[in-house]
N, C-alpha and C. Protein backbone atom coordinates (compact mmCIF):
# COMPACT_ATOMS: atom_id res chain seq x y z
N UNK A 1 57.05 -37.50 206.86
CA UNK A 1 55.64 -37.29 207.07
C UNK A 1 55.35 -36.99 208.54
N UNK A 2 55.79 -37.44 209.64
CA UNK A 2 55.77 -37.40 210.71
C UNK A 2 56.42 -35.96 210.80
N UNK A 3 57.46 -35.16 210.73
CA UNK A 3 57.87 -33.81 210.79
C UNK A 3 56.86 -33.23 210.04
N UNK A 4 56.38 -33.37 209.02
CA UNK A 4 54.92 -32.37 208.81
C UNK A 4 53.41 -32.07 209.84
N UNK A 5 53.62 -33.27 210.19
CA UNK A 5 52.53 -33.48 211.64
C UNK A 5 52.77 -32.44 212.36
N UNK A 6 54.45 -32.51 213.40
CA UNK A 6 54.44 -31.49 213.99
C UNK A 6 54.88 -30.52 213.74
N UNK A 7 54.74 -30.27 212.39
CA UNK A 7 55.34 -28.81 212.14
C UNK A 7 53.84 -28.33 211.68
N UNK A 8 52.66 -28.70 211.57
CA UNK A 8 51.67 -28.48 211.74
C UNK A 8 50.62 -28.49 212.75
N UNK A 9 51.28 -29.03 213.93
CA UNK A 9 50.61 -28.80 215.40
C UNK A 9 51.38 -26.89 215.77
N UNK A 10 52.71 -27.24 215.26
CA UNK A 10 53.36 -26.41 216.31
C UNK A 10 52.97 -24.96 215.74
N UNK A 11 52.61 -24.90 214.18
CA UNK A 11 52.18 -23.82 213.11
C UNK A 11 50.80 -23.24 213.88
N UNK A 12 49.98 -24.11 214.14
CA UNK A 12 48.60 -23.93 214.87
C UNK A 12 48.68 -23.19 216.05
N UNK A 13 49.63 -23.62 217.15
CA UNK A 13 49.93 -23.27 218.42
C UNK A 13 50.55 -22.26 218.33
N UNK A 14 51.06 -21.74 217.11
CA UNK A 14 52.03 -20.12 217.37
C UNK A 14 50.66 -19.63 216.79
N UNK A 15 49.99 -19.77 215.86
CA UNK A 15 49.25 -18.90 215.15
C UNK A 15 47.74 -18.63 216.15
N UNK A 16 47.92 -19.42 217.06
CA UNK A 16 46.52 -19.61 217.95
C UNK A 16 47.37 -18.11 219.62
N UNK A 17 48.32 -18.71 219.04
CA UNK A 17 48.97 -17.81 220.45
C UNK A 17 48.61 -16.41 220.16
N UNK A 18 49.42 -16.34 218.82
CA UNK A 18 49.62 -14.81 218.09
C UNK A 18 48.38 -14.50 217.98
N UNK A 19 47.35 -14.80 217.57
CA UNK A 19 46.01 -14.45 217.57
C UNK A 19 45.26 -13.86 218.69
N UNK A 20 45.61 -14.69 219.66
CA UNK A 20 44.85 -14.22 221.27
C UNK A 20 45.49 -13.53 221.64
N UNK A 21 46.88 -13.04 221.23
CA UNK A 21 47.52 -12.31 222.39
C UNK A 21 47.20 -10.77 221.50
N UNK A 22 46.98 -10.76 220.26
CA UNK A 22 46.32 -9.64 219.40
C UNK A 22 44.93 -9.18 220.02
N UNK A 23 44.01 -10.01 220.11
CA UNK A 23 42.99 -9.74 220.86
C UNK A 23 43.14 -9.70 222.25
N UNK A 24 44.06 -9.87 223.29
CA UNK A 24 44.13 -9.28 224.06
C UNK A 24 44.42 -8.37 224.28
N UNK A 25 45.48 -7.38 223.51
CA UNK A 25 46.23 -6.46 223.39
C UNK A 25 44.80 -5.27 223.17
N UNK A 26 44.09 -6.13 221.79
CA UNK A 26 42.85 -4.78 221.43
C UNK A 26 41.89 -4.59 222.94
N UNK A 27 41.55 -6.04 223.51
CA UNK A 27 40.83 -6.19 224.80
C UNK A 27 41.07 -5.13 225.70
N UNK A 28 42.49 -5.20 225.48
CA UNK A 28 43.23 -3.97 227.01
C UNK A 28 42.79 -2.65 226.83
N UNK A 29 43.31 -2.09 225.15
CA UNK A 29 43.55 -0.76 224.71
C UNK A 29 41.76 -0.16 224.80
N UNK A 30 40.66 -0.99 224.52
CA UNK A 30 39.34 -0.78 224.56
C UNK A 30 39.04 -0.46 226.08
N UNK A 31 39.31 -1.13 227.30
CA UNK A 31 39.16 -1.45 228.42
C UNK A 31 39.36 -0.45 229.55
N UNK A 32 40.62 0.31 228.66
CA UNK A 32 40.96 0.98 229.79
C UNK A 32 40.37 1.80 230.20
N UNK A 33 41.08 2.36 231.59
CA UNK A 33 40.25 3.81 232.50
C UNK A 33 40.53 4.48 231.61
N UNK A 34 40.22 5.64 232.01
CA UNK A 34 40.70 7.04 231.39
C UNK A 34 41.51 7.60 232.72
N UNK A 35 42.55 8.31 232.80
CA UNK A 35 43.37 9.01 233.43
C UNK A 35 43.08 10.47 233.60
N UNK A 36 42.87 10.55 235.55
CA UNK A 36 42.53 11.86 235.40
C UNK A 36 43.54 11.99 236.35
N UNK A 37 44.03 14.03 236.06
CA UNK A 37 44.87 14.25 236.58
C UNK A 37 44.21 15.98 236.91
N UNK A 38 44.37 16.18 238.21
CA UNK A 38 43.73 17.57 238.61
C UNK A 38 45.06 18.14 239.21
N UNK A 39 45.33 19.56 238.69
CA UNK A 39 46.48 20.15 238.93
C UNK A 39 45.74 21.54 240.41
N UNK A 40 45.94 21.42 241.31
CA UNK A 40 45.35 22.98 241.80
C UNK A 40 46.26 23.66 241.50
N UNK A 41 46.32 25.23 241.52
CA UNK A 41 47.24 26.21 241.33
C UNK A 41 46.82 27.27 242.78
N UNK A 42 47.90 27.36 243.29
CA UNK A 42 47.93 28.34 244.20
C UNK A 42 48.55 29.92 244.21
N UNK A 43 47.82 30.70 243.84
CA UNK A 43 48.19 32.21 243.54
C UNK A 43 47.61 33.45 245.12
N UNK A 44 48.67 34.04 245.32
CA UNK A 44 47.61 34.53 246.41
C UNK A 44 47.94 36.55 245.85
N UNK A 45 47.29 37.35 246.63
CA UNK A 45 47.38 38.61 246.11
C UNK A 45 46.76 39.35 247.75
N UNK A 46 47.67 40.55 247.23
CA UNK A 46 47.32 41.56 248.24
C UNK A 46 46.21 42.62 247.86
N UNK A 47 45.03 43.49 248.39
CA UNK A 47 44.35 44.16 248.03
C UNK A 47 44.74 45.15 248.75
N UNK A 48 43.64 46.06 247.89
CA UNK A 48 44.46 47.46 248.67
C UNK A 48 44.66 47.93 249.72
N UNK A 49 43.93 47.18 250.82
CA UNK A 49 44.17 47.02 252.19
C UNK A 49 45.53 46.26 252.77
N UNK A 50 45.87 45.83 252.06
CA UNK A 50 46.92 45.01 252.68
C UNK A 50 47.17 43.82 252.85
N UNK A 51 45.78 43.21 252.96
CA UNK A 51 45.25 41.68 253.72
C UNK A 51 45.82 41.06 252.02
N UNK A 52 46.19 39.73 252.76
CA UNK A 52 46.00 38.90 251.42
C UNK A 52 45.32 38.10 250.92
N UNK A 53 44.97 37.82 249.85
CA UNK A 53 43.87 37.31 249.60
C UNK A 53 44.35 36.33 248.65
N UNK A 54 44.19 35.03 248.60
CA UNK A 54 44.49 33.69 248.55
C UNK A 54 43.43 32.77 247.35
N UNK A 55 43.78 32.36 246.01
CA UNK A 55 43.23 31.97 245.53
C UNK A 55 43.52 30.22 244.60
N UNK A 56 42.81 29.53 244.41
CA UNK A 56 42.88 28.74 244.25
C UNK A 56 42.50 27.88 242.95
N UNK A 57 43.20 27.52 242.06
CA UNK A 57 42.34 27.31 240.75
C UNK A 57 42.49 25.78 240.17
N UNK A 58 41.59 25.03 240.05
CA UNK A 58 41.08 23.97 240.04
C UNK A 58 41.48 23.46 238.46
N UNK A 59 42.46 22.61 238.06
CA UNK A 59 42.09 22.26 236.56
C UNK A 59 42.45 20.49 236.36
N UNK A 60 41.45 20.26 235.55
CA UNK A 60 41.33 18.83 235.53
C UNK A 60 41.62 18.44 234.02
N UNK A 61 42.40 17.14 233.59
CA UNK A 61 42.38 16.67 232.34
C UNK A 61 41.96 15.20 232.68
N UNK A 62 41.10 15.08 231.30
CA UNK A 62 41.57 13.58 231.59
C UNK A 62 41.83 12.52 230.02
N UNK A 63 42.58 12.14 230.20
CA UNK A 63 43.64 11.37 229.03
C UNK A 63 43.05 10.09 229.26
């Protein structure tokens, strides 16, 4: 009778663990930032003059 005691404290204490650490897990995945990541691209070009002309293109995701 006494091993049912604590095999019913210790049943509580895993199932109380496993529980919170589930809701922490959902806590996190809800919580998070979002991830941004901006790539520039650098292309440059000559015109018909000669000069070059230098352009720059901006692209952003965010995950």
């Amino acid at each position: 009778m006494k091993n049912l005691g604590r095999l019913s404290k210790l049943m509580t204490i895993l199932y109380a663990s496993i529980t919170g650490l589930t809701q922490e897990i959902a806590y996190k995945k809800t919580v998070r930032a979002p991830l941004l990541f901006i790539f520039v691209i650098h292309t440059s070009q000559e015109d018909s003059g000669g000069s070059k002309i230098n352009s720059y293109s901006l692209i952003s995701a965010i995950f």
